[in-house]
Protein backbone atom coordinates (compact mmCIF):
# COMPACT_ATOMS: atom_id res chain seq x y z
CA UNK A 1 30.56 25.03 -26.36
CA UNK A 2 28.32 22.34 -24.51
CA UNK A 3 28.65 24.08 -21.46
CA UNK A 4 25.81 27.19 -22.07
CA UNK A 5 23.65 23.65 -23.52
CA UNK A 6 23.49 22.29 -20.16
CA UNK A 7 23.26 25.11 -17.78
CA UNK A 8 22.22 24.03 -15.01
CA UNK A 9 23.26 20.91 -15.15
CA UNK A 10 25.72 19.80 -12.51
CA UNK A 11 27.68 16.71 -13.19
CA UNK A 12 28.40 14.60 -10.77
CA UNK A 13 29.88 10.97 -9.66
CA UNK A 14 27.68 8.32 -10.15
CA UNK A 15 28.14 7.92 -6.11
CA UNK A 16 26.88 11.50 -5.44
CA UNK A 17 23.26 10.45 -6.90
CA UNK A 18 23.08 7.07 -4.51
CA UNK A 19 24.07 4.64 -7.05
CA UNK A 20 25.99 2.11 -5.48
CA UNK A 21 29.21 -0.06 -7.79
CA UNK A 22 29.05 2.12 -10.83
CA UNK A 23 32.73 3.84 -10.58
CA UNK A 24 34.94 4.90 -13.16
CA UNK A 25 33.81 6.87 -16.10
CA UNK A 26 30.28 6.88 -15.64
CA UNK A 27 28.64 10.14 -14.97
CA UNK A 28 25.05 11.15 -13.60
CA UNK A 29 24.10 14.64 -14.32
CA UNK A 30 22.17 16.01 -11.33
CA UNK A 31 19.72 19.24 -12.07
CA UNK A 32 20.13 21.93 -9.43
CA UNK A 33 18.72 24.99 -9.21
CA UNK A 34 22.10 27.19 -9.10
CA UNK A 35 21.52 29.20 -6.00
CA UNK A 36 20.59 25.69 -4.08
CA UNK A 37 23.80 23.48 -5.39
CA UNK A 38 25.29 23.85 -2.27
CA UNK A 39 21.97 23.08 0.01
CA UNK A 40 21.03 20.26 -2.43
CA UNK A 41 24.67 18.54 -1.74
CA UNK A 42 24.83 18.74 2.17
CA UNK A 43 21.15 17.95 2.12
CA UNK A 44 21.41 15.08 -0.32
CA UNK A 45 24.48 13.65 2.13
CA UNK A 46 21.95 10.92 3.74
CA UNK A 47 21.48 9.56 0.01
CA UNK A 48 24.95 9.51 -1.26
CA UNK A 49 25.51 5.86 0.70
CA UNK A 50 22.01 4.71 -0.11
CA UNK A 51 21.31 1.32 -2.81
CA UNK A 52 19.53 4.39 -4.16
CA UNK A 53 16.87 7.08 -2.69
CA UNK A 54 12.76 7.43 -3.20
CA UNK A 55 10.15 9.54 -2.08
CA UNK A 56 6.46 8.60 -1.58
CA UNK A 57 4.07 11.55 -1.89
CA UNK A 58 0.51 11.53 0.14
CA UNK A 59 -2.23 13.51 -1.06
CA UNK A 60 -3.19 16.90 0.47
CA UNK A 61 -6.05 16.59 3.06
CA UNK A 62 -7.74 18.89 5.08
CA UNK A 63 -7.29 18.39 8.94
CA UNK A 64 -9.64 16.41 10.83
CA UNK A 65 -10.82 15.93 14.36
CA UNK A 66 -10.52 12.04 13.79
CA UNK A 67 -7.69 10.07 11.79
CA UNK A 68 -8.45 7.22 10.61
CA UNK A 69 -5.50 5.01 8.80
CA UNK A 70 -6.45 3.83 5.50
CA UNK A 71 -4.74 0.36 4.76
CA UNK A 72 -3.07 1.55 1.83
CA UNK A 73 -1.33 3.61 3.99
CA UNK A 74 -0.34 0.74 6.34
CA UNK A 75 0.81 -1.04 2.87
CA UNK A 76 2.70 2.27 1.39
CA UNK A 77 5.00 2.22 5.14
CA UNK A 78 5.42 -1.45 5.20
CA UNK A 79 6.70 -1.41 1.64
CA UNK A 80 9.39 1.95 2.21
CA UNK A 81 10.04 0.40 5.49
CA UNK A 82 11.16 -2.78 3.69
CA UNK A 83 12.95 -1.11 1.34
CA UNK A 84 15.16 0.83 3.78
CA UNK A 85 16.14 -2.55 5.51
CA UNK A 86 17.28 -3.49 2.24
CA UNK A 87 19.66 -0.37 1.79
CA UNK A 88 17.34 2.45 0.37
CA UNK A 89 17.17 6.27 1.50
CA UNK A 90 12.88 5.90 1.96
CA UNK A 91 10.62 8.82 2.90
CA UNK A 92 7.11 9.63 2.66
CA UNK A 93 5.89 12.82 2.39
CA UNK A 94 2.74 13.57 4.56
CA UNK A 95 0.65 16.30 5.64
CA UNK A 96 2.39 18.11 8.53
CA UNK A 97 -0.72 17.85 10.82
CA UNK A 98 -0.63 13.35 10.33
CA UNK A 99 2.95 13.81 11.67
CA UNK A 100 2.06 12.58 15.12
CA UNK A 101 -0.93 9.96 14.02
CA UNK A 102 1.44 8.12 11.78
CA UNK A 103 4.37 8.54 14.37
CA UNK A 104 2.05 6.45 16.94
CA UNK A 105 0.45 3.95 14.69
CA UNK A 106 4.41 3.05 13.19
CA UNK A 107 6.58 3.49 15.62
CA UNK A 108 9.33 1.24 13.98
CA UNK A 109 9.08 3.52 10.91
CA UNK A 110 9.48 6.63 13.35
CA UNK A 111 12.67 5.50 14.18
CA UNK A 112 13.78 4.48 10.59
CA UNK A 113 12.92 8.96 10.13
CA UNK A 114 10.47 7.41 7.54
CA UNK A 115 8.16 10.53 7.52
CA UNK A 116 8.82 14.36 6.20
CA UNK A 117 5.94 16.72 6.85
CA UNK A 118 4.84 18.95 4.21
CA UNK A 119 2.66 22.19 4.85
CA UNK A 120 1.56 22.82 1.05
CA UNK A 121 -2.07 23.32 0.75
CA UNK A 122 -2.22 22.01 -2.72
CA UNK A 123 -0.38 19.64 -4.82
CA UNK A 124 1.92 21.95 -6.69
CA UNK A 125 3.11 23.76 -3.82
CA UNK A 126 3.77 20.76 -1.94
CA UNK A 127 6.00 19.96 -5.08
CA UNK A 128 7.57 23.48 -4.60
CA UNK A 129 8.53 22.80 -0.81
CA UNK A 130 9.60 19.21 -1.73
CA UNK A 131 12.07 20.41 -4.20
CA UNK A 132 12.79 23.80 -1.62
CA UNK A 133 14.66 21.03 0.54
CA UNK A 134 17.82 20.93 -1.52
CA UNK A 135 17.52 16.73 -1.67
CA UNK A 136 18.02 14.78 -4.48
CA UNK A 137 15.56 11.84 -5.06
CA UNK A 138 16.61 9.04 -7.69
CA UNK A 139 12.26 7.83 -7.72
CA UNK A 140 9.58 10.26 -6.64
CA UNK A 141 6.68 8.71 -6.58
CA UNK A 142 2.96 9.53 -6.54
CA UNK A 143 0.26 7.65 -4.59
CA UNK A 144 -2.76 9.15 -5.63
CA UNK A 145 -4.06 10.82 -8.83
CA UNK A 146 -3.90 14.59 -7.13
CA UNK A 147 -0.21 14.04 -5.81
CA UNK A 148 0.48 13.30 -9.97
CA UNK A 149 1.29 17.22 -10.20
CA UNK A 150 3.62 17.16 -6.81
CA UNK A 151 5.81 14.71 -8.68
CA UNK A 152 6.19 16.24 -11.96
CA UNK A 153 6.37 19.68 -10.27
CA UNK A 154 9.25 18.14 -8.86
CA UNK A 155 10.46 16.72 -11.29
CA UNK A 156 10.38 19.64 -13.65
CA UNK A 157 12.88 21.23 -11.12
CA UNK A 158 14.91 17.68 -11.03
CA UNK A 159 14.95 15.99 -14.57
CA UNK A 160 17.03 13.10 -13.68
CA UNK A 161 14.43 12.31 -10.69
CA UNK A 162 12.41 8.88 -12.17
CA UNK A 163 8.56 10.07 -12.06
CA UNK A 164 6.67 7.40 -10.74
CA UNK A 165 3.05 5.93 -9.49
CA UNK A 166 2.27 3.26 -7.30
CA UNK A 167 -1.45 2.51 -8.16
CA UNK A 168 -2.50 0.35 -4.99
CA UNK A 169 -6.27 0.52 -6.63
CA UNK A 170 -8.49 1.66 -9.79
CA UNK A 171 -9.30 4.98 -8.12
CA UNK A 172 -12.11 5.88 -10.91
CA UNK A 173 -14.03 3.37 -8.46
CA UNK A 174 -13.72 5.72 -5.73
CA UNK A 175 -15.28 9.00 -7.20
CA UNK A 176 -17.14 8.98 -10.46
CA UNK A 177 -17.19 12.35 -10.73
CA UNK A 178 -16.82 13.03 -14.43
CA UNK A 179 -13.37 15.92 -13.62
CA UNK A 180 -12.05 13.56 -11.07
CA UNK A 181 -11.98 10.33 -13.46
CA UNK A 182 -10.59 12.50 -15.88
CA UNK A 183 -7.90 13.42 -13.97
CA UNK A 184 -7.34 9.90 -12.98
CA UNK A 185 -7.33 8.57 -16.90
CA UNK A 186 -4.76 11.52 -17.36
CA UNK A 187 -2.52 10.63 -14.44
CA UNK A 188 -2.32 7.01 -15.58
CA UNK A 189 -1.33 8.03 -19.12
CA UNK A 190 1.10 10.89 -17.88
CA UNK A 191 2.66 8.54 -15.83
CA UNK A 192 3.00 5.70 -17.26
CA UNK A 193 6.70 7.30 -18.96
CA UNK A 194 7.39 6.75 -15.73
CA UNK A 195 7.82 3.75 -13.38
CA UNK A 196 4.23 2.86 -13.22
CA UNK A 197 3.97 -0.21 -10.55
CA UNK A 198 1.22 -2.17 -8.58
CA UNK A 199 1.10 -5.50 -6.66
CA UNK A 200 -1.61 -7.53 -7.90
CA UNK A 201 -1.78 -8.68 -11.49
CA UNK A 202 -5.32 -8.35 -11.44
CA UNK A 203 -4.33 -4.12 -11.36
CA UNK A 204 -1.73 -5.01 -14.08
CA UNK A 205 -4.62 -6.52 -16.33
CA UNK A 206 -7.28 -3.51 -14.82
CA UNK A 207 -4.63 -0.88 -16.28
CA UNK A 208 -3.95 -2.33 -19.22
CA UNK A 209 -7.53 -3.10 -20.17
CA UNK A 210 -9.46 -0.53 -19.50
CA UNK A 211 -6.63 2.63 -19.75
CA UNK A 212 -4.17 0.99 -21.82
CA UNK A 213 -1.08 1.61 -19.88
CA UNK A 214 1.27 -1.03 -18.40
CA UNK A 215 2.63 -1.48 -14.60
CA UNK A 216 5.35 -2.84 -13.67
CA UNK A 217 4.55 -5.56 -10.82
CA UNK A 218 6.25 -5.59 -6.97
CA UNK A 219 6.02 -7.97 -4.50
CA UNK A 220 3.32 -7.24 -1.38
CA UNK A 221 4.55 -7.30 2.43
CA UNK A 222 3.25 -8.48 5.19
CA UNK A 223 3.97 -7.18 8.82
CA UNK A 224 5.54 -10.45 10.30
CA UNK A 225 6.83 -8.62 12.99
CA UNK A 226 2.94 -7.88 14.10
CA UNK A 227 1.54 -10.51 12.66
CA UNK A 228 2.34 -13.89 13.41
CA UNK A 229 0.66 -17.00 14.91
CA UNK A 230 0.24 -18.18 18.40
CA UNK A 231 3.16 -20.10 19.73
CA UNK A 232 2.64 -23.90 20.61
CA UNK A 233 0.33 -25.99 19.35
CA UNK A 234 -3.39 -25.10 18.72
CA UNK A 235 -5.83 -27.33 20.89
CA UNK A 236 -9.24 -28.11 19.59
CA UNK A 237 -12.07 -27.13 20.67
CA UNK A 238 -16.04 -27.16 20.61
CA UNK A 239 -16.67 -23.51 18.78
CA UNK A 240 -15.52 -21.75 15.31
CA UNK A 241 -14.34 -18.80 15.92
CA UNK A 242 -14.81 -15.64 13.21
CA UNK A 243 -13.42 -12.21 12.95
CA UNK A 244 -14.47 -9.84 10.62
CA UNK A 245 -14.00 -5.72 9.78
CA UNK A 246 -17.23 -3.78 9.81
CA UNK A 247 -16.20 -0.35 9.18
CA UNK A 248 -19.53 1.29 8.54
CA UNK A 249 -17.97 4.51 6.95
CA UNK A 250 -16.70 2.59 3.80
CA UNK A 251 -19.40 1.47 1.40
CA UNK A 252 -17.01 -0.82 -0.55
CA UNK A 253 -16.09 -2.70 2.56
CA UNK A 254 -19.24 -3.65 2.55
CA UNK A 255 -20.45 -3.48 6.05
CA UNK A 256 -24.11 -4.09 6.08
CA UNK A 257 -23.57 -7.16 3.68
CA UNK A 258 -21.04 -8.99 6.55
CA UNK A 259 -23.47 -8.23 9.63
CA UNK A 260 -26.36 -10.10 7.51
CA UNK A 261 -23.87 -12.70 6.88
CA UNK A 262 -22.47 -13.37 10.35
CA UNK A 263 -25.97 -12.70 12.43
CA UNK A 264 -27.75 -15.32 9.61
CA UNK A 265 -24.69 -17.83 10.65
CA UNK A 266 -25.12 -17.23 14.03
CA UNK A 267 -28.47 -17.91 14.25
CA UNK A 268 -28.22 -20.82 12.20
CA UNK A 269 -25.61 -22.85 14.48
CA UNK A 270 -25.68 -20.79 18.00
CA UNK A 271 -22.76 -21.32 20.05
CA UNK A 272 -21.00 -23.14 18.44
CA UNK A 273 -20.01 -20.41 16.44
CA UNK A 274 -18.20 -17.22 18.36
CA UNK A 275 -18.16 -14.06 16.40
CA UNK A 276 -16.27 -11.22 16.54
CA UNK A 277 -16.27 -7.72 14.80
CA UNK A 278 -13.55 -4.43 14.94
CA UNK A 279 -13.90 -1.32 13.14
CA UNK A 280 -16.89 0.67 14.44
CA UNK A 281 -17.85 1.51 17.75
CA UNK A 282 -21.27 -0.07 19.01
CA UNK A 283 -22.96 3.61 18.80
CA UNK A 284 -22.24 3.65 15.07
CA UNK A 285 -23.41 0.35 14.49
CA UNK A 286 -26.60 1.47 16.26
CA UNK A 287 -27.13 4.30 14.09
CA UNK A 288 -25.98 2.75 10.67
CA UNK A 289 -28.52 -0.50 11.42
CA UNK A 290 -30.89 1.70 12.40
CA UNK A 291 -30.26 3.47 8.68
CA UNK A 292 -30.40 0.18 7.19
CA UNK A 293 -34.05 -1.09 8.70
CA UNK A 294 -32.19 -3.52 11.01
CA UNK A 295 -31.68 -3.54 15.33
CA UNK A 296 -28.94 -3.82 17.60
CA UNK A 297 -30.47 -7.42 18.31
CA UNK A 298 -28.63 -8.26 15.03
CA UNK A 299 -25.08 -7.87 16.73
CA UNK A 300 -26.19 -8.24 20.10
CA UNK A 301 -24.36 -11.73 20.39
CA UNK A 302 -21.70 -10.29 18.80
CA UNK A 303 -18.20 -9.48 20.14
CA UNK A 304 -17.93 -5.75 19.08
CA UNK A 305 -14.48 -4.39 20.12
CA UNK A 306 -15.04 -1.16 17.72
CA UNK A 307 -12.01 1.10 17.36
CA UNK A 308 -8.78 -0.95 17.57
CA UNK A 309 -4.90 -0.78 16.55
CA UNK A 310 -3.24 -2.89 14.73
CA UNK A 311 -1.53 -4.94 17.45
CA UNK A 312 -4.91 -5.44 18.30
CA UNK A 313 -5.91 -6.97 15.75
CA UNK A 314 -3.28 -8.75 15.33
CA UNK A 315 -3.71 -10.41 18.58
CA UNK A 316 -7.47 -11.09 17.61
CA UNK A 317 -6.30 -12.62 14.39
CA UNK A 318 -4.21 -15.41 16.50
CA UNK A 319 -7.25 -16.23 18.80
CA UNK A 320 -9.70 -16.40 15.92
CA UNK A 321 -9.78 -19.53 12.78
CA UNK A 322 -11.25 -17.52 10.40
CA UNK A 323 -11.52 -14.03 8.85
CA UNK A 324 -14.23 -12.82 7.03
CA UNK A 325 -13.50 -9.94 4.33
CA UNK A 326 -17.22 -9.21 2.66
CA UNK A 327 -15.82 -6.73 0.79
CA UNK A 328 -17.11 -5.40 -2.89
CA UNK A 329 -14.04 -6.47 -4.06
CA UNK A 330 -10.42 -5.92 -2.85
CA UNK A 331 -7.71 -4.97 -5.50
CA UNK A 332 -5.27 -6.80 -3.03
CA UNK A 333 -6.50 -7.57 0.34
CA UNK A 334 -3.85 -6.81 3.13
CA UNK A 335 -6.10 -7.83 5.90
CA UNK A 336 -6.56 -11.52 4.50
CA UNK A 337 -2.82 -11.76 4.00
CA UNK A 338 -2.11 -10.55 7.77
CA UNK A 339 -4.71 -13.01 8.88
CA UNK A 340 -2.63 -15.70 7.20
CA UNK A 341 0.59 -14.60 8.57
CA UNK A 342 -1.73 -14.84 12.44
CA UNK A 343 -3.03 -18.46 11.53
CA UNK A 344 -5.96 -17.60 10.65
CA UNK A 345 -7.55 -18.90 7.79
CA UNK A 346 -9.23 -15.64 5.54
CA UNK A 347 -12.24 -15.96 3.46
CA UNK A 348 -12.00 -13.55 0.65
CA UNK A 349 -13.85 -11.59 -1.70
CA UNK A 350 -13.51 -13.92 -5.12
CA UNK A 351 -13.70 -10.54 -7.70
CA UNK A 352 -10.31 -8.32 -7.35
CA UNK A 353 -6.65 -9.05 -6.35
CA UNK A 354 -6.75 -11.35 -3.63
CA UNK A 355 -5.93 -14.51 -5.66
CA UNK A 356 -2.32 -13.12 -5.92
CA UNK A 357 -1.82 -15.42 -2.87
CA UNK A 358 -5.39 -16.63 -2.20
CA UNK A 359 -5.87 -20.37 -3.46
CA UNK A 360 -9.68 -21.08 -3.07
CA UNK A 361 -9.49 -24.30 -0.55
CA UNK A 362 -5.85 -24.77 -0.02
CA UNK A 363 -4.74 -21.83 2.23
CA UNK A 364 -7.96 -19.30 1.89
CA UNK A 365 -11.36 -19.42 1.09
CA UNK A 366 -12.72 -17.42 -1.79
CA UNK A 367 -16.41 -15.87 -1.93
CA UNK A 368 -18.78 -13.90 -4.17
CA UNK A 369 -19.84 -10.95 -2.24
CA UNK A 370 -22.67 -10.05 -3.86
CA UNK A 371 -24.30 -12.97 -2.79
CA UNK A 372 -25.13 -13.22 1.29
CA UNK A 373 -26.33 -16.77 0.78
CA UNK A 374 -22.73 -17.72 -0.59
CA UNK A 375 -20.89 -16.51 2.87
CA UNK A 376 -23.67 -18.37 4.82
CA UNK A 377 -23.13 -21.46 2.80
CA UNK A 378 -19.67 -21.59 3.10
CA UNK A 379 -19.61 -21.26 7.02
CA UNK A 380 -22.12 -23.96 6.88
CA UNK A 381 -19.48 -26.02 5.46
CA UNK A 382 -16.94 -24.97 7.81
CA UNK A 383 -19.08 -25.64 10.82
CA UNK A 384 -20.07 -29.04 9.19
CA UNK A 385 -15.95 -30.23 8.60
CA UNK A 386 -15.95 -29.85 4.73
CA UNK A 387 -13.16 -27.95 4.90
CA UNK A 388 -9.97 -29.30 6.32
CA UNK A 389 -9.15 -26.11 8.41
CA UNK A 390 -5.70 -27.24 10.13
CA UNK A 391 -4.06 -27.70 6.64
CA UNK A 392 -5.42 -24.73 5.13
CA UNK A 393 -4.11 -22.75 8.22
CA UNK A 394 -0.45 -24.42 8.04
CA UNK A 395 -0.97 -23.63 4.30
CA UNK A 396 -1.72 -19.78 4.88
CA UNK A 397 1.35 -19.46 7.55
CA UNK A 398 3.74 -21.42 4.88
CA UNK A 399 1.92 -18.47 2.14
CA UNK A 400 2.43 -15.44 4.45
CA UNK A 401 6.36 -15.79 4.75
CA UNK A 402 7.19 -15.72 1.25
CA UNK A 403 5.60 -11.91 1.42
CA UNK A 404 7.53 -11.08 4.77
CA UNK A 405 9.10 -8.09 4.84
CA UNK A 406 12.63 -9.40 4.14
CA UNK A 407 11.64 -11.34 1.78
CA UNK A 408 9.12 -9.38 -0.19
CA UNK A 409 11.58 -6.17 0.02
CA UNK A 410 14.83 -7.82 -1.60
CA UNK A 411 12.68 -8.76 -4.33
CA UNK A 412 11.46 -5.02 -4.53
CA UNK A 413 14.72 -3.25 -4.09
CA UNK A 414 15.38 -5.54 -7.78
CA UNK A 415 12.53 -4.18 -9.72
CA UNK A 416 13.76 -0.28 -8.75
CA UNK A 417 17.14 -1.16 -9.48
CA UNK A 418 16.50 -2.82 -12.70
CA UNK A 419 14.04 0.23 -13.74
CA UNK A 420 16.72 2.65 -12.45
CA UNK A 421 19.68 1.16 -14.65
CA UNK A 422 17.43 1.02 -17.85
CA UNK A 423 16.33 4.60 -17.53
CA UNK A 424 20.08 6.31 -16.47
CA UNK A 425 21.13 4.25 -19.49
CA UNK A 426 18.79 6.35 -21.93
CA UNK A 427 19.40 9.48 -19.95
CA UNK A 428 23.12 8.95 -20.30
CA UNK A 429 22.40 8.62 -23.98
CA UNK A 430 20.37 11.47 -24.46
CA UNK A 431 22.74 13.97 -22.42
CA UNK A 432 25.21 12.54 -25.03
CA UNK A 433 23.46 13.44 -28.03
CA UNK A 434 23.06 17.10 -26.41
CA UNK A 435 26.62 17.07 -26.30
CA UNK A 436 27.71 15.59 -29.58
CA UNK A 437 24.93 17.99 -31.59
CA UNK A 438 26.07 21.26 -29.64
CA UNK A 439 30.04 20.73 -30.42
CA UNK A 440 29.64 20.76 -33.94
C-alpha cells in the first residue's frame, strides 16, 4: 500500500502546519524525522495559531571585538517584525555570540522573541541544529548566498518547508572573487524554485537581466515608530542644515566622495550652511583623510558625532532639512526613506533602487555620485531657493507612511500567503499522484 511510499510522512490538519481557514478535507503532509515527531509537535505548538510561520537565516560570522549593524539587518527585523504584527510566527536565526548586540539595538523585537541563536560554525550544520529543534517552518528563508545550503539542508529534512531568498542586493558586487560569484550565480538559480523576493524593482530587473531568474516583489518598511518628524510647526530660519553617513569602512558608501562634497559646499556658502556627519569616530576620519592625501581641516567645521544608534539618528534626522546619501549606488536606500519619515528631505544616489519611492524634485532629490561637482551643484541650488524645500518635505512625510510598518506588512503577509497557497496546491497534487501510482 501507499503507506511504505510515504514513510515518513506524517499527515496532518491543515491547522497543525499554521494555515489559518483551510478546514475540512484538506490535508498538509508534514516531514518528520520519526524519532523527533513528538519534539517537532510540542515544539511546533507556537506555530499552530500563526497566519503561517518563517524563518530568516543570517550568515555564519566569526566573532568580533566590535559589532557593527549592517542596514540590511535593520531592514531584515523591521520586515519579520512587521510580519508578526500582522499574525506570523517570525524568527531569525543569528549567530549565538550577536544574541545580545541585536537584543540592545531592537529591543521591541526582543520582546516579540524575534531572535534564535545558532552555534553552527558553518552553514550546513547550522541547517542541522535548525532542523535539531523539532519546529516546523512553512518559509525558510536565506539572506545571503552562504546561508543558501542552511535552507536546503533544512529543507531536505522538511520537504514541505517553502525554500526561499530574500536578495536585499546583487551580492556579486560585494566580492568578485571568481568561487564566491559562482556561488552567488548558483544560489540565485537554486533558489529561484523557491520564493525568490526583493523590494526594489530595480533588483527585480538586476536578477532577471543579468542571472535570468525572477523575484517576486514585497513592500519596504520604514521604522515609524523611530522615525518620525518633529511635532509643531517648523520655523524658518537663516542656515541649511545637512546630515550625511560617512562610514569610512565601506567603500561603496562612498565616504571620501561625501566629505569632498560637503567641505567644497561649506566653503562655498559658510554659515549659512550647518553640516553634520555620523558613522565614524573623528580618529578614523583622521587616519582615513590622512590615507586619502586630505587633513582634518577638511571636517574641522564639521559636526562629527561618530558612532551613534539609531534613535540617534533619528533625532538628528528631525533637526536636519536634508540628507545626503553619496553612495555608489544603493539597491534600496533605507536611510533616505527614514529621513523622509523624520522630515527630512534625502538626496539620493540616482543609479540603484532608490526611485522605488524617490521622485527627483517632488519629495527627494536624486544625484549622480560619480560626479562631486553634481552634489555641489545641487546644494548650490538649495542654498539659492530653487528647490521648494517645505513641499518636498510634506511630500517625503506623505511618501514615508505608505511604507510604515502596518502598512507595508499587511501588504507583505499577502505576497507569502498567495505564494504559500500556490505551492501547497502543487504539493497537494504531487503527494496525490504518489498515492494514486503506488495503489495500483
Amino acid at each position: 500500500g501507499h503507506k511504505s511510499v510515504l514513510t515518513p510522512w506524517l499527515y496532518a490538519h491543515s491547522e497543525m502546519h499554521g494555515v489559518c481557514g483551510e478546514t475540512g478535507d484538506v490535508y498538509a503532509p508534514i516531514h518528520l524525522a520519526q524519532k523527533n515527531v513528538m519534539s517537532a509537535l510540542w515544539h511546533s505548538v507556537p506555530t499552530l495559531y500563526a497566519e503561517f510561520s518563517v524563518i530568516f537565516v543570517l550568515n555564519v560570522m566569526q566573532e568580533l571585538d566590535t559589532f557593527m549593524l549592517h542596514g540590511g539587518w535593520i531592514s531584515l527585523v523591521q520586515e519579520a517584525l512587521g510580519l508578526t504584527r500582522q499574525g506570523v510566527h517570525a524568527r531569525i536565526a543569528v549567530p549565538m555570540w550577536t544574541i545580545p548586540h541585536f537584543l540592545r539595538a531592537f529591543p521591541l523585537a526582543n520582546a516579540w522573541g524575534l531572535f534564535w541563536g545558532f552555534q553552527g560554525r558553518n552553514s550546513v550544520d547550522v541547517g542541522k541544529e535548525l532542523y535539531r529543534t523539532g519546529t516546523v517552518y512553512d518559509f525558510v528563508i536565506a539572506t545571503h548566498h552562504s546561508t543558501v545550503l542552511t535552507v536546503q539542508e533544512f529543507c531536505r529534512n522538511y520537504p514541505n518547508a517553502i525554500h526561499g531568498y530574500y536578495i536585499q542586493d546583487i551580492e556579486t558586487r560585494f566580492d568578485s572573487d571568481p568561487q564566491s560569484v559562482l556561488q552567488v550565480k548558483k544560489g540565485y538559480k537554486e533558489m529561484s524554485s523557491g520564493f525568490l523576493f526583493v523590494k526594489t524593482a530595480w533588483l527585480q530587473h538586476q536578477l532577471t537581466d543579468f542571472f535570468n531568474v525572477s523575484a517576486f516583489l514585497i513592500r519596504p518598511t520604514v521604522d515609524d515608530n523611530l522615525f518620525y518628524p518633529k511635532s509643531g510647526s517648523i520655523q524658518p530660519t537663516d542656515h541649511v542644515h545637512i546630515c550625511a553617513m560617512v562610514r569610512t569602512s565601506t567603500p561603496r558608501r562612498n565616504p571620501l566622495g561625501t566629505v569632498r562634497v560637503l567641505a567644497a559646499a561649506m566653503k562655498e556658502h559658510g554659515s549659512r550652511l550647518v553640516v553634520s556627519i555620523f558613522g565614524s569616530e573623528l580618529s578614523e576620519l583622521g587616519i582615513f583623510l590622512a590615507e586619502n592625501g586630505e587633513d582634518m581641516s577638511t571636517v574641522q567645521k564639521f559636526h562629527v558625532h561618530g558612532m551613534i544608534g539609531r534613535s540617534e539618528v533619528a533625532e538628528l534626522s528631525r533637526q536636519c532639512n536634508f540628507f545626503l546619501d553619496f553612495s555608489q549606488w544603493q539597491a534600496f536606500g533605507r536611510s533616505g526613506l527614514e529621513a523622509m519619515a523624520s522630515g527630512c528631505v534625502p538626496i539620493l544616489p540616482s543609479s540603484g533602487g532608490a526611485s522605488e519611492y524617490a521622485v527627483n524634485g517632488t519629495n527627494a532629490i536624486l544625484v549622480d555620485t560619480s560626479r562631486v561637482e553634481h552634489a555641489i551643484r545641487i546644494i548650490r541650488d538649495i542654498m539659492n531657493d530653487k528647490y521648494d524645500s517645505s513641499s518636498m518635505r510634506e511630500a517625503a512625510l506623505t511618501t514615508a507612511k505608505k511604507y510604515s510598518l502596518k502598512e507595508a506588512s499587511k501588504y507583505n503577509v499577502g505576497v507569502f500567503r498567495s505564494f504559500q497557497s500556490v505551492w501547497r496546491a502543487k504539493k497537494h497534487a504531487e503527494v496525490r499522484q504518489i498515492v494514486s501510482v503506488d495503489m495500483r
